[in-house]
PDB file of N, CA and C in Angstrom:
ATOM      1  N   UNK A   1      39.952  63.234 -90.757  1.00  0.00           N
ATOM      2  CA  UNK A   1      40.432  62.154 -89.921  1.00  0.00           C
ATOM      3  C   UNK A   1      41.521  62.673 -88.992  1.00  0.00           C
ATOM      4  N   UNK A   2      41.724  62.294 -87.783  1.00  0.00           N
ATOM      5  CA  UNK A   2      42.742  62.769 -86.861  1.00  0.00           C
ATOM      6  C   UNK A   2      43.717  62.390 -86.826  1.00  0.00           C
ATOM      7  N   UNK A   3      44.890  62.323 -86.776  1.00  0.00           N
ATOM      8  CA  UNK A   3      46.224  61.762 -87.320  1.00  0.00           C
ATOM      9  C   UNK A   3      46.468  61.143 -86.197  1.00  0.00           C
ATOM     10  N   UNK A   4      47.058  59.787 -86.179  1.00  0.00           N
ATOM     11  CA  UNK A   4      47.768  59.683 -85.481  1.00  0.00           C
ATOM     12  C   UNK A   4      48.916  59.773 -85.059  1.00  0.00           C
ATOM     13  N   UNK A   5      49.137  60.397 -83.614  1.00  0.00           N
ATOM     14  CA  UNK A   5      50.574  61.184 -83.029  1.00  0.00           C
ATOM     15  C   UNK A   5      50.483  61.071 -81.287  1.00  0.00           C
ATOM     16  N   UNK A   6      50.163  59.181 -81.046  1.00  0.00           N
ATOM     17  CA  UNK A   6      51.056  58.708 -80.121  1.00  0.00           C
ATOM     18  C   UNK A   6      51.522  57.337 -80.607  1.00  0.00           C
ATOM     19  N   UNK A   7      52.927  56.856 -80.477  1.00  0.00           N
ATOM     20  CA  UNK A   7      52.901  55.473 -80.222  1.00  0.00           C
ATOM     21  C   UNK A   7      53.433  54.464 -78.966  1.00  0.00           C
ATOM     22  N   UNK A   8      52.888  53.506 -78.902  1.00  0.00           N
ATOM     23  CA  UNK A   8      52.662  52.610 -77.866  1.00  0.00           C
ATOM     24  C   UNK A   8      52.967  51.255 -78.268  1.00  0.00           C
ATOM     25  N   UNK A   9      54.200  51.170 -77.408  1.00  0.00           N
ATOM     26  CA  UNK A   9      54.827  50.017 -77.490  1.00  0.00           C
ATOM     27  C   UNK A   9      54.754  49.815 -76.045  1.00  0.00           C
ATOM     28  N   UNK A  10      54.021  48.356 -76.252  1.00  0.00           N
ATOM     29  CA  UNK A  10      53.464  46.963 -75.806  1.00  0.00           C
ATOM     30  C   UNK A  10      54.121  46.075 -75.061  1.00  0.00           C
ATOM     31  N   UNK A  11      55.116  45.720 -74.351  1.00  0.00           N
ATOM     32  CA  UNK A  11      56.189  44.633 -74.163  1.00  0.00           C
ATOM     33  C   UNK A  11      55.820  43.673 -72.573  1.00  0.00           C
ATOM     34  N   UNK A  12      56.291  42.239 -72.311  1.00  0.00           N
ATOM     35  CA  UNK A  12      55.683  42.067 -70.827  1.00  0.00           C
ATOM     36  C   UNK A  12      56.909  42.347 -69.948  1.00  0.00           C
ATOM     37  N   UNK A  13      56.599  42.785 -68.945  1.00  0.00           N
ATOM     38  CA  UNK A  13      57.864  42.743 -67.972  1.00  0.00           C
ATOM     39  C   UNK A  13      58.322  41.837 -67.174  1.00  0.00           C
ATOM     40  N   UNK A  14      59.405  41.386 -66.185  1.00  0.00           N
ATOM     41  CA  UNK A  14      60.165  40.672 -65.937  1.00  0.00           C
ATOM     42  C   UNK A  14      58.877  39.757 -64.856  1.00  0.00           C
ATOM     43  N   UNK A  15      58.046  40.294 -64.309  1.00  0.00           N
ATOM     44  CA  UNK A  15      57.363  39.836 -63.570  1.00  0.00           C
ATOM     45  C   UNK A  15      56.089  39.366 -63.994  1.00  0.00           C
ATOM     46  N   UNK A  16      55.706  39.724 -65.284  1.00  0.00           N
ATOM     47  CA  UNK A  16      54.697  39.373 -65.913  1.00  0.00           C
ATOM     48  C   UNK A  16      53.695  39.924 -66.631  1.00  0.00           C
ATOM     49  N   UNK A  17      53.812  41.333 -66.005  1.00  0.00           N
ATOM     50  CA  UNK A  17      52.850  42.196 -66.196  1.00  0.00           C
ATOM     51  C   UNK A  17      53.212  43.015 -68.260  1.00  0.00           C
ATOM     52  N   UNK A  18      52.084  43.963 -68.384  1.00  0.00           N
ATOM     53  CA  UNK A  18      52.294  44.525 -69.522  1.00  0.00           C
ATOM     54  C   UNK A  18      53.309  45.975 -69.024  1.00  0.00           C
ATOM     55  N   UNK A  19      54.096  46.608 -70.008  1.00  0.00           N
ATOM     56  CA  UNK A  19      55.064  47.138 -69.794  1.00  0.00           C
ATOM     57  C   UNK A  19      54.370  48.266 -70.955  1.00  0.00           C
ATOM     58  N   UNK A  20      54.104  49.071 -70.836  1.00  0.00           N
ATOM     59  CA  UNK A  20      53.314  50.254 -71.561  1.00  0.00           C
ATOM     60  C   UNK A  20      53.999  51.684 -71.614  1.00  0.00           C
ATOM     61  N   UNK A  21      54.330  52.005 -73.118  1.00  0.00           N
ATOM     62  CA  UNK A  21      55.193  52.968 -72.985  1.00  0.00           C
ATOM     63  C   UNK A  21      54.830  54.047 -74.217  1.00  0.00           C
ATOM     64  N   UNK A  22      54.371  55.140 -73.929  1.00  0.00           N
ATOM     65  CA  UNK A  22      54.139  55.864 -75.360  1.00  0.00           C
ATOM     66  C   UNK A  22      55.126  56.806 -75.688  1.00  0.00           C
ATOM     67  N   UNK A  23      55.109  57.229 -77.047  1.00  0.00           N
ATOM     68  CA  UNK A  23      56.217  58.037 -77.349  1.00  0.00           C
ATOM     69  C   UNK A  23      55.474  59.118 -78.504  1.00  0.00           C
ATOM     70  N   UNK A  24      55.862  60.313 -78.673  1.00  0.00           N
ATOM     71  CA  UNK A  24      54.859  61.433 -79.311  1.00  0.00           C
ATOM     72  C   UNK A  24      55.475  61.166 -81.020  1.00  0.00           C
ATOM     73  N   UNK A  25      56.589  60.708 -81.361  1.00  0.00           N
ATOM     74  CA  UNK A  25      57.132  60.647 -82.523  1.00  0.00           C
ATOM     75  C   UNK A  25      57.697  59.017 -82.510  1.00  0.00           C
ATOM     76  N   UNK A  26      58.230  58.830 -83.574  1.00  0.00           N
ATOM     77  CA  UNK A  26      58.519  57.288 -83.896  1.00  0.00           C
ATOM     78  C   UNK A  26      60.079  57.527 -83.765  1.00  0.00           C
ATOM     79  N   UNK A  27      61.095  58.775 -83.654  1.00  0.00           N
ATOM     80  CA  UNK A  27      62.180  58.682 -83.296  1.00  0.00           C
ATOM     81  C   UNK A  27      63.158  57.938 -82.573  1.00  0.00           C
ATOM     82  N   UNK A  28      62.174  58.088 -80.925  1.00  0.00           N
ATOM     83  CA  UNK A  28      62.981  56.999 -80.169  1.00  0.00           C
ATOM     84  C   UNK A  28      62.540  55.533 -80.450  1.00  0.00           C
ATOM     85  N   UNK A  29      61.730  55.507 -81.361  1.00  0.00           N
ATOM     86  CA  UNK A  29      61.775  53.889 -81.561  1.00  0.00           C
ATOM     87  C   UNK A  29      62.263  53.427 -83.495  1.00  0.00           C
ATOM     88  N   UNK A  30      62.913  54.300 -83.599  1.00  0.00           N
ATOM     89  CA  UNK A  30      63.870  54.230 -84.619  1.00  0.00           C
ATOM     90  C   UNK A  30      65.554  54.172 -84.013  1.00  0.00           C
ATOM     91  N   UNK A  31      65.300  54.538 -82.863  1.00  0.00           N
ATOM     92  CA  UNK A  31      66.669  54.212 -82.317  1.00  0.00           C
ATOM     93  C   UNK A  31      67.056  52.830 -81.613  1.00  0.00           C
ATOM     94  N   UNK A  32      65.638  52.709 -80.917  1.00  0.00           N
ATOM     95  CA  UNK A  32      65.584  51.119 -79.926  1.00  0.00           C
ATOM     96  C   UNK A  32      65.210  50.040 -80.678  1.00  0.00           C
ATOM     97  N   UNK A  33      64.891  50.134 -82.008  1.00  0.00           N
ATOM     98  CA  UNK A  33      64.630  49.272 -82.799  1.00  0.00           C
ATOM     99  C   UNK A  33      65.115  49.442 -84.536  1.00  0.00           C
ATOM    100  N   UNK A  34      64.780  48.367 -85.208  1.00  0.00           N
ATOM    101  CA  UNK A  34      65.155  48.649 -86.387  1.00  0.00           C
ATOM    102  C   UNK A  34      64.233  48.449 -87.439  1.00  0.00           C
ATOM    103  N   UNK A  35      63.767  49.410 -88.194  1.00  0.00           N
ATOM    104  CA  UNK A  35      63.071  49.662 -89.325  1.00  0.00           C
ATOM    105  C   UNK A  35      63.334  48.726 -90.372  1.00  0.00           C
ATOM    106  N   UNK A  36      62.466  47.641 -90.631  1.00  0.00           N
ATOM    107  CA  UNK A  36      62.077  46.867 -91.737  1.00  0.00           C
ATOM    108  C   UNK A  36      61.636  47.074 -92.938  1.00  0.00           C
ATOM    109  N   UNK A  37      60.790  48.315 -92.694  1.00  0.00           N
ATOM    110  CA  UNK A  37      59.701  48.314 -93.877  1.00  0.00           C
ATOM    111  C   UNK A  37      58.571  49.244 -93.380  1.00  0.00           C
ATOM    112  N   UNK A  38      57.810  49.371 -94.356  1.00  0.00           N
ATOM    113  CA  UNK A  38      56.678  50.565 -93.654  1.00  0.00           C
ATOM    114  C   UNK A  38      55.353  49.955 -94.231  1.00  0.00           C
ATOM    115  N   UNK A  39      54.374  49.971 -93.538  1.00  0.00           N
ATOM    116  CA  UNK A  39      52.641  49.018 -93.610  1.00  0.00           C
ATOM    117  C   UNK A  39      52.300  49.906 -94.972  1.00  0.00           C
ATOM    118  N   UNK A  40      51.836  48.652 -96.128  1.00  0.00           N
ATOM    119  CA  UNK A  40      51.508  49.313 -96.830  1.00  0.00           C
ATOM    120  C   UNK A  40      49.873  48.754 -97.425  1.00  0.00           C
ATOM    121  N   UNK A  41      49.389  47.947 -96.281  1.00  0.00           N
ATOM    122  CA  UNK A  41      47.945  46.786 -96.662  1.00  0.00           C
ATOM    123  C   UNK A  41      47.347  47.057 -95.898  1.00  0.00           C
ATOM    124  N   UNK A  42      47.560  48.202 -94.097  1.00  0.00           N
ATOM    125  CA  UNK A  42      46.551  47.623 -93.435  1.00  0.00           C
ATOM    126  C   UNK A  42      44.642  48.561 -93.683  1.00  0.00           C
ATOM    127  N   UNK A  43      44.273  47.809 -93.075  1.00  0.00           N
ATOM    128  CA  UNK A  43      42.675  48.555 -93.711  1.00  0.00           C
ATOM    129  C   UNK A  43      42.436  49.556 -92.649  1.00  0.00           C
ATOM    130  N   UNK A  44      43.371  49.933 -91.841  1.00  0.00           N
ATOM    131  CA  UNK A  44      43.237  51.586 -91.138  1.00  0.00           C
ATOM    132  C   UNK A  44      43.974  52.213 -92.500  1.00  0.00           C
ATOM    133  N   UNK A  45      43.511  53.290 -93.138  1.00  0.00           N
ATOM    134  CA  UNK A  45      44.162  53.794 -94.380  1.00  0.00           C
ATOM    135  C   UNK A  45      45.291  54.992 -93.654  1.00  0.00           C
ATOM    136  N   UNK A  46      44.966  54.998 -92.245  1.00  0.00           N
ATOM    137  CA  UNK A  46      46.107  56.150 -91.377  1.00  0.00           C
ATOM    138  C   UNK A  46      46.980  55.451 -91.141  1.00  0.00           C
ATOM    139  N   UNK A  47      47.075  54.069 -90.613  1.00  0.00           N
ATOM    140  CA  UNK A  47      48.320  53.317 -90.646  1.00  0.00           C
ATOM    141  C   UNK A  47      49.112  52.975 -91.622  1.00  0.00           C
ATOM    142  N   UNK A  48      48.633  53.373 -92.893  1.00  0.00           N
ATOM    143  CA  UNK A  48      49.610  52.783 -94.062  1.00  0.00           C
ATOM    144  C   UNK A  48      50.490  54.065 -94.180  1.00  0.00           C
ATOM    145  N   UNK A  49      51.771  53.312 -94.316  1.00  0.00           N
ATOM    146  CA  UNK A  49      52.840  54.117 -94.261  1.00  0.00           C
ATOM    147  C   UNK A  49      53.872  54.596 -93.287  1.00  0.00           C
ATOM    148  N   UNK A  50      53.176  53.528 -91.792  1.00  0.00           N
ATOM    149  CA  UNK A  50      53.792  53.612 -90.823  1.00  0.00           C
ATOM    150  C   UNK A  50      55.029  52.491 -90.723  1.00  0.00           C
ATOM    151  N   UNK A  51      55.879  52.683 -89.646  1.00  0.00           N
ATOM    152  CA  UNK A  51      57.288  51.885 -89.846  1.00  0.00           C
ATOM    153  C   UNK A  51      56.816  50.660 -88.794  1.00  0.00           C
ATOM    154  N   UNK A  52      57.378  49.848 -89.740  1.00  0.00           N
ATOM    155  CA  UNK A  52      57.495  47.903 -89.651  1.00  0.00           C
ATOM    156  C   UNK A  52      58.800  48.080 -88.371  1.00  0.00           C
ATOM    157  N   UNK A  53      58.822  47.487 -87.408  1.00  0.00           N
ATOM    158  CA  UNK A  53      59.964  47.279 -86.738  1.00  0.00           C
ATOM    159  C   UNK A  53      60.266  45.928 -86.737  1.00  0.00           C
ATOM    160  N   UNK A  54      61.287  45.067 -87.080  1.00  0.00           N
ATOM    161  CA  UNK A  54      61.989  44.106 -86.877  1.00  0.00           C
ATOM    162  C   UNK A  54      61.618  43.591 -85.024  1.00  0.00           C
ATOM    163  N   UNK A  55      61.034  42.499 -84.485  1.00  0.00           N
ATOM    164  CA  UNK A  55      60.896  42.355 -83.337  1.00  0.00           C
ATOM    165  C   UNK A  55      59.557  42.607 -82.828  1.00  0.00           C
ATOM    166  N   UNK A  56      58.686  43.800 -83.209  1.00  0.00           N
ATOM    167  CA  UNK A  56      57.713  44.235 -82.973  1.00  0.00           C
ATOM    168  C   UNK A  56      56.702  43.763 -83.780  1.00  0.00           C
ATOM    169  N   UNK A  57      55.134  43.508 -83.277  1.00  0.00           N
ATOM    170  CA  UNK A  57      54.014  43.314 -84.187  1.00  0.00           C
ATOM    171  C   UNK A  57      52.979  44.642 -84.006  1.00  0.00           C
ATOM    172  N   UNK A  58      53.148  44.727 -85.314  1.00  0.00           N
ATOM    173  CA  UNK A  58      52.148  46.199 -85.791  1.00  0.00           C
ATOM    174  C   UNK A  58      52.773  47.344 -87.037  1.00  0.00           C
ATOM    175  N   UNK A  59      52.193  48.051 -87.529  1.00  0.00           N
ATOM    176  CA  UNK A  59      51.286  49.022 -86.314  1.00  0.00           C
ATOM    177  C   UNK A  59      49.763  48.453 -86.666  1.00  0.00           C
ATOM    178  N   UNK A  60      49.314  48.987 -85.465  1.00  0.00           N
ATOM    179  CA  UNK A  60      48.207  48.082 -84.861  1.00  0.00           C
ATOM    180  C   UNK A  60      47.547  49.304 -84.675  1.00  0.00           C
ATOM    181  N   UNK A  61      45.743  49.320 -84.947  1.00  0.00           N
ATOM    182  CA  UNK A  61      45.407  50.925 -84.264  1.00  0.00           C
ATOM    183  C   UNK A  61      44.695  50.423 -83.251  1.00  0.00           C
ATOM    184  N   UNK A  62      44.681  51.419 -82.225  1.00  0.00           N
ATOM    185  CA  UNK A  62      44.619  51.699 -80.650  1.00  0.00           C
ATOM    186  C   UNK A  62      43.429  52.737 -80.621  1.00  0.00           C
ATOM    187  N   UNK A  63      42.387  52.895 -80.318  1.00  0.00           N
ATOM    188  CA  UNK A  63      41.626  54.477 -80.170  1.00  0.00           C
ATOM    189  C   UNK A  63      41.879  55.285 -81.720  1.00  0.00           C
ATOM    190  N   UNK A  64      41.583  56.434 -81.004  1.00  0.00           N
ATOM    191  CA  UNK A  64      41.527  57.657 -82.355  1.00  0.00           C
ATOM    192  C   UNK A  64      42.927  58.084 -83.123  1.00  0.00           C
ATOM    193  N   UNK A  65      44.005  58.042 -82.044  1.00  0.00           N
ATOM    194  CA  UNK A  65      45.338  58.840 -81.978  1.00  0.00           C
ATOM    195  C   UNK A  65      46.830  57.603 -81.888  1.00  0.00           C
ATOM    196  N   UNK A  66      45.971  56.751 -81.657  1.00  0.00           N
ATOM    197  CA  UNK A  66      47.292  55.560 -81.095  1.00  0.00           C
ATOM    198  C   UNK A  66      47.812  54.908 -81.879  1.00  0.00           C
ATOM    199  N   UNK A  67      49.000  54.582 -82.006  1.00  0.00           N
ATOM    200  CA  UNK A  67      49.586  53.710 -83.178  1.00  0.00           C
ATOM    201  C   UNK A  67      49.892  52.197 -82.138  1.00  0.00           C
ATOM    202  N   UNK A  68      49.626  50.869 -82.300  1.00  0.00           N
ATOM    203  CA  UNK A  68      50.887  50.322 -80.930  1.00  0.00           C
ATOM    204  C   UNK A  68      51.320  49.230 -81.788  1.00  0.00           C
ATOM    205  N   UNK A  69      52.228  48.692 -81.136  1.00  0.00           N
ATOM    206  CA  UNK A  69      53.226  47.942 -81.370  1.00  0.00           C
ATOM    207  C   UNK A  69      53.441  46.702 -80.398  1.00  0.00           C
ATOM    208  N   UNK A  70      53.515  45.810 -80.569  1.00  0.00           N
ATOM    209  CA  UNK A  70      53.446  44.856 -79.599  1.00  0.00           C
ATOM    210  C   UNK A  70      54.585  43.848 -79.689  1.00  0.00           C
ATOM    211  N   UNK A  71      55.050  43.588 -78.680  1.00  0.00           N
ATOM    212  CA  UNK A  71      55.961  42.032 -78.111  1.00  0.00           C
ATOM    213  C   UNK A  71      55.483  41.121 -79.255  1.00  0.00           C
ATOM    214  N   UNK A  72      55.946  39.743 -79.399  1.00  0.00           N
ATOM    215  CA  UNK A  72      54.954  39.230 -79.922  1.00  0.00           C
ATOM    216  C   UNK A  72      54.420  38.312 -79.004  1.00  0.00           C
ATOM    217  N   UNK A  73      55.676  38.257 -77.696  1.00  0.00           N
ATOM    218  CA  UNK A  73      54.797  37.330 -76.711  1.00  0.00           C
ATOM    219  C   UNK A  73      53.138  37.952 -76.177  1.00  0.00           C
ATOM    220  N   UNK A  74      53.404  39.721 -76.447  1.00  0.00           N
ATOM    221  CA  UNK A  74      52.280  39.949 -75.507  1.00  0.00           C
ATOM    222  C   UNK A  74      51.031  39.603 -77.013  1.00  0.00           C
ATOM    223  N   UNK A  75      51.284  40.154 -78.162  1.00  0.00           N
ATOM    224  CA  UNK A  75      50.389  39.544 -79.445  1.00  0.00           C
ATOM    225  C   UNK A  75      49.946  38.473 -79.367  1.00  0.00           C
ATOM    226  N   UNK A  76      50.423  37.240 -78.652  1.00  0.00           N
ATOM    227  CA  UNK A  76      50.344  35.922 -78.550  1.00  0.00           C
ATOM    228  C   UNK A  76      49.455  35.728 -77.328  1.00  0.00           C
ATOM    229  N   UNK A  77      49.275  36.331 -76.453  1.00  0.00           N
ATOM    230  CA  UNK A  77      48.791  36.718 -74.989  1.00  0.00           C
ATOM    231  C   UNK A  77      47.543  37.231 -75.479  1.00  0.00           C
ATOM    232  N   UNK A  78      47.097  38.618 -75.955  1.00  0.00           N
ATOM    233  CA  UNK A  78      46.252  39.044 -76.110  1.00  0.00           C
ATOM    234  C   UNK A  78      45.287  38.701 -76.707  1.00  0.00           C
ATOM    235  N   UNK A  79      45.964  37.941 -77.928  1.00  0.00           N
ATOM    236  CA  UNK A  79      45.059  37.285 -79.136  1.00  0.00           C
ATOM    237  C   UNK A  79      44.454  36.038 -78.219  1.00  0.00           C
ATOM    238  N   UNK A  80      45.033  35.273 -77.947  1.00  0.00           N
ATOM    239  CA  UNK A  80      44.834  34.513 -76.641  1.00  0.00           C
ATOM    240  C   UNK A  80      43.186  34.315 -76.160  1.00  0.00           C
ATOM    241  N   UNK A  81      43.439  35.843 -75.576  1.00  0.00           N
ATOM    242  CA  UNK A  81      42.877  36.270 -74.536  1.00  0.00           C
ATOM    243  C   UNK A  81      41.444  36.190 -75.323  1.00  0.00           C
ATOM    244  N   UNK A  82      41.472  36.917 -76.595  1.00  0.00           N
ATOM    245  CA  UNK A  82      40.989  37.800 -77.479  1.00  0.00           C
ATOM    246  C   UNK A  82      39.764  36.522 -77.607  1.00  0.00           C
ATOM    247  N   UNK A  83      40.094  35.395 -78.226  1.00  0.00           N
ATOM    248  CA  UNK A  83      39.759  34.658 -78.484  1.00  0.00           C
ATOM    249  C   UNK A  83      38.830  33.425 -78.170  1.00  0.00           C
ATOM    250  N   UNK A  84      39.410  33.200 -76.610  1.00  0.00           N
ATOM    251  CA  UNK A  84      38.743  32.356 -75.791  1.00  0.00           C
ATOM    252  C   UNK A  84      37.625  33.394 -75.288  1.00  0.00           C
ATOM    253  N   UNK A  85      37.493  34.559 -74.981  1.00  0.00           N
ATOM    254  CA  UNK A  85      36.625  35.224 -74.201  1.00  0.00           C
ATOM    255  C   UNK A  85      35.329  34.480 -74.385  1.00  0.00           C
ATOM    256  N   UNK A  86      34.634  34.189 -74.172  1.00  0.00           N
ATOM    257  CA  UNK A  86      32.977  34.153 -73.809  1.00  0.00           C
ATOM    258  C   UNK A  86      32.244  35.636 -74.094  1.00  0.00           C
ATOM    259  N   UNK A  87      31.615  35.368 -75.155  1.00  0.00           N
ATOM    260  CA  UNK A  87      30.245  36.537 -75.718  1.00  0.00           C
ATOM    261  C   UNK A  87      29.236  35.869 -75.273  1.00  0.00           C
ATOM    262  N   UNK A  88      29.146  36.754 -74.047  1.00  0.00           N
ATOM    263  CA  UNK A  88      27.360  36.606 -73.298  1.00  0.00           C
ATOM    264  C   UNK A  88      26.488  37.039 -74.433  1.00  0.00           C
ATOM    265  N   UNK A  89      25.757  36.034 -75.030  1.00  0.00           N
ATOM    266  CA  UNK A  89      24.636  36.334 -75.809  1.00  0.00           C
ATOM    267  C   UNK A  89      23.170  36.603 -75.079  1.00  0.00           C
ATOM    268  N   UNK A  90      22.678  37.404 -75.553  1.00  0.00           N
ATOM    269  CA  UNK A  90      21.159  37.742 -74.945  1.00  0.00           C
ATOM    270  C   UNK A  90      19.968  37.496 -75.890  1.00  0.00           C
ATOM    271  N   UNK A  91      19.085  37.028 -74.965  1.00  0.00           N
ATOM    272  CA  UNK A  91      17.915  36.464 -76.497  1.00  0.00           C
ATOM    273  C   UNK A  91      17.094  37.628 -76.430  1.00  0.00           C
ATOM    274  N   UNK A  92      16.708  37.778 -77.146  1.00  0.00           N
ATOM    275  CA  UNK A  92      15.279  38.779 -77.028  1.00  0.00           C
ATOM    276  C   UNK A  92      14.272  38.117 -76.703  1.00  0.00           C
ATOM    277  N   UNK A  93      12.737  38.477 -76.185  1.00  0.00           N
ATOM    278  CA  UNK A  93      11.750  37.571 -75.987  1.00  0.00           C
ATOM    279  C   UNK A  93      11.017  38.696 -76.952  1.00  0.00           C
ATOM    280  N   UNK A  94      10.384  37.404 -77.749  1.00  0.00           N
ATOM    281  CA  UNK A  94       8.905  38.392 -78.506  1.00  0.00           C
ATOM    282  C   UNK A  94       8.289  37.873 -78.050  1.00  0.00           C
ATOM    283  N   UNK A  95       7.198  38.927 -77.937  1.00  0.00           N
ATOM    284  CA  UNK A  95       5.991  39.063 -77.629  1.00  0.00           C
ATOM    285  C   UNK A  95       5.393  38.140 -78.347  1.00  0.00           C
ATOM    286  N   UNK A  96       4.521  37.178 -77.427  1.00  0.00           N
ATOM    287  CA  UNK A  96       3.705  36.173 -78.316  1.00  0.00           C
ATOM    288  C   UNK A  96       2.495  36.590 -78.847  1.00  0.00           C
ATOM    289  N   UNK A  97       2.533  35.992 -79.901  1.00  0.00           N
ATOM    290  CA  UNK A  97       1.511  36.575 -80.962  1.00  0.00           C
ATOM    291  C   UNK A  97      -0.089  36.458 -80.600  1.00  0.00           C
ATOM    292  N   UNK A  98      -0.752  37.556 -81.059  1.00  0.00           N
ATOM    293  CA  UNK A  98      -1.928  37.848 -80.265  1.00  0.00           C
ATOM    294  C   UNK A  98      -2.859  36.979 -81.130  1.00  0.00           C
ATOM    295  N   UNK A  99      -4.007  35.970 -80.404  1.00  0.00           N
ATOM    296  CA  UNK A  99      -4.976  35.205 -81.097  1.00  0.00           C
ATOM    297  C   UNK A  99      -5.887  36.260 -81.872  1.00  0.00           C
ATOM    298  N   UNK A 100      -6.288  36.001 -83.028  1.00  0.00           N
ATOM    299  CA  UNK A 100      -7.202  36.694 -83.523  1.00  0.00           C
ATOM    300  C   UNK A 100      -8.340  35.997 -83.725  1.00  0.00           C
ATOM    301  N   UNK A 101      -9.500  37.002 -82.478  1.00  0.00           N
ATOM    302  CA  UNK A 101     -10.426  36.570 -82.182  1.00  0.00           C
ATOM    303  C   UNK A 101     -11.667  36.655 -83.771  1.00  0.00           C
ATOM    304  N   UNK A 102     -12.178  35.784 -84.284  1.00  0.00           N
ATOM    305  CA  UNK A 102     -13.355  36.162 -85.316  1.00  0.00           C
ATOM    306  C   UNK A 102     -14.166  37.240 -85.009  1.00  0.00           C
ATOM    307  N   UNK A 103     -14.748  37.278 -83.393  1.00  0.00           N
ATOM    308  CA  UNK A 103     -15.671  38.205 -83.577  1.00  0.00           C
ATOM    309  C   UNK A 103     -15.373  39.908 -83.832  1.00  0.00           C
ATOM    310  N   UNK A 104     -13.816  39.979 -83.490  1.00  0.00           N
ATOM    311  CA  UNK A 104     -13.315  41.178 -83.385  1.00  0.00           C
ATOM    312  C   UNK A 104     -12.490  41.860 -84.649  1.00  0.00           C
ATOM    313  N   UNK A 105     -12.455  40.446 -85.197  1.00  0.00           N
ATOM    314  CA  UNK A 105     -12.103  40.748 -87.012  1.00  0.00           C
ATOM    315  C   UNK A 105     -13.262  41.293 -87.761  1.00  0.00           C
ATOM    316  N   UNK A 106     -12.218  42.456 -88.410  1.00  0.00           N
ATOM    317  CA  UNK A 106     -13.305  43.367 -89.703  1.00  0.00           C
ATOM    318  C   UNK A 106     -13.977  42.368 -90.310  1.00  0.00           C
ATOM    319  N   UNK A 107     -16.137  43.055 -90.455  1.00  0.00           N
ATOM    320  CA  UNK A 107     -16.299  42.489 -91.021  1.00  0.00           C
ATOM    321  C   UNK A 107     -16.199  42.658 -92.556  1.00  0.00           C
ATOM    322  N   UNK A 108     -16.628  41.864 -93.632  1.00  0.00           N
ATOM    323  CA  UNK A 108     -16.635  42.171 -94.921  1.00  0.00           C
ATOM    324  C   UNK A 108     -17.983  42.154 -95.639  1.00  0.00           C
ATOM    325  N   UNK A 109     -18.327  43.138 -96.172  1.00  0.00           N
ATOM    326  CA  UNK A 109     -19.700  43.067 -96.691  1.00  0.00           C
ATOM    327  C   UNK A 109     -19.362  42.556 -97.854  1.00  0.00           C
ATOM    328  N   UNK A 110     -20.497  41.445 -98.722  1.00  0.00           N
ATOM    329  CA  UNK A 110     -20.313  41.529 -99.614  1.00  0.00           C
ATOM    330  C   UNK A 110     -21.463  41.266 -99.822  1.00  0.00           C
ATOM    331  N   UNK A 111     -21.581  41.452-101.822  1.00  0.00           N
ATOM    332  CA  UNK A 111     -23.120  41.547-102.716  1.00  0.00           C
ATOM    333  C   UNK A 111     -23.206  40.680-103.300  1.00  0.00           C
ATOM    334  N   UNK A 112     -24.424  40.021-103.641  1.00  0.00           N
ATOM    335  CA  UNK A 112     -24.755  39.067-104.893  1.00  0.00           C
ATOM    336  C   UNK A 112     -24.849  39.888-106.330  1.00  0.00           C
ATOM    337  N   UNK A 113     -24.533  39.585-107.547  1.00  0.00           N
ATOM    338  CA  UNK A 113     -24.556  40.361-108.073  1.00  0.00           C
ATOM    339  C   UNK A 113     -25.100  39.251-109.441  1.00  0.00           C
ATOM    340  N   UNK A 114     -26.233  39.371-109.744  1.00  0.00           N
ATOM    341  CA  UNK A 114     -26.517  38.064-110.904  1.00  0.00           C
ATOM    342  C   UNK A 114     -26.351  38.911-112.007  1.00  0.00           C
ATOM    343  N   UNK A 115     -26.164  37.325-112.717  1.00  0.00           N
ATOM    344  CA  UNK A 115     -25.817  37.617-114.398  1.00  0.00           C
ATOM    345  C   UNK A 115     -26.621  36.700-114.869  1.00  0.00           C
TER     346      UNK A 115
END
């Protein structure tokens, strides 16, 4: 399994937009934030053991390598988003079933056989 070794914290900015910021170690966000606790349930088995930040929602996995962390306004936004989307469903068409003609059905021989 490939470790993960970026993290990405999530936040919106003053104007609205997402505010996207990665960092190669969890250092500087042991400094800008404060350590709660460390994930010890989630069902990525690479995220368990990663640090809980007070303020932040996650860790959350991202791709192969990504850890992120989110606002919770933008968590609240995304899920949002996540949610209402519309899943274009597609039908399949089968093929309608072919008549089976008698004359073109196997025939069956059969014998009299007295007793």
């Amino acid at each position: 399994m490939p470790k993960k070794d970026t993290f990405r914290i999530v936040t919106r900015g003053s104007d609205g937009s997402f505010r996207i910021r990665d960092f190669p170690t969890t250092d500087p966000l042991l400094q800008m934030h404060t350590q709660i606790g460390v994930d010890d349930s989630s069902a990525d088995l690479e995220l368990r053991g990663m640090p809980v930040f007070r303020g932040l929602i996650g860790p959350l996995p991202e791709g192969k390598n990504i850890v992120r962390y989110e606002s919770p306004e933008v968590f609240e936004t995304v899920t949002k988003e996540w949610s209402s989307a519309k899943v274009k469903r597609r039908r399949r068409r089968t093929a309608a079933p072919e008549a089976v003609d008698a004359t073109s059905a196997p025939q069956v021989e059969t014998s009299e056989v007295e007793i």
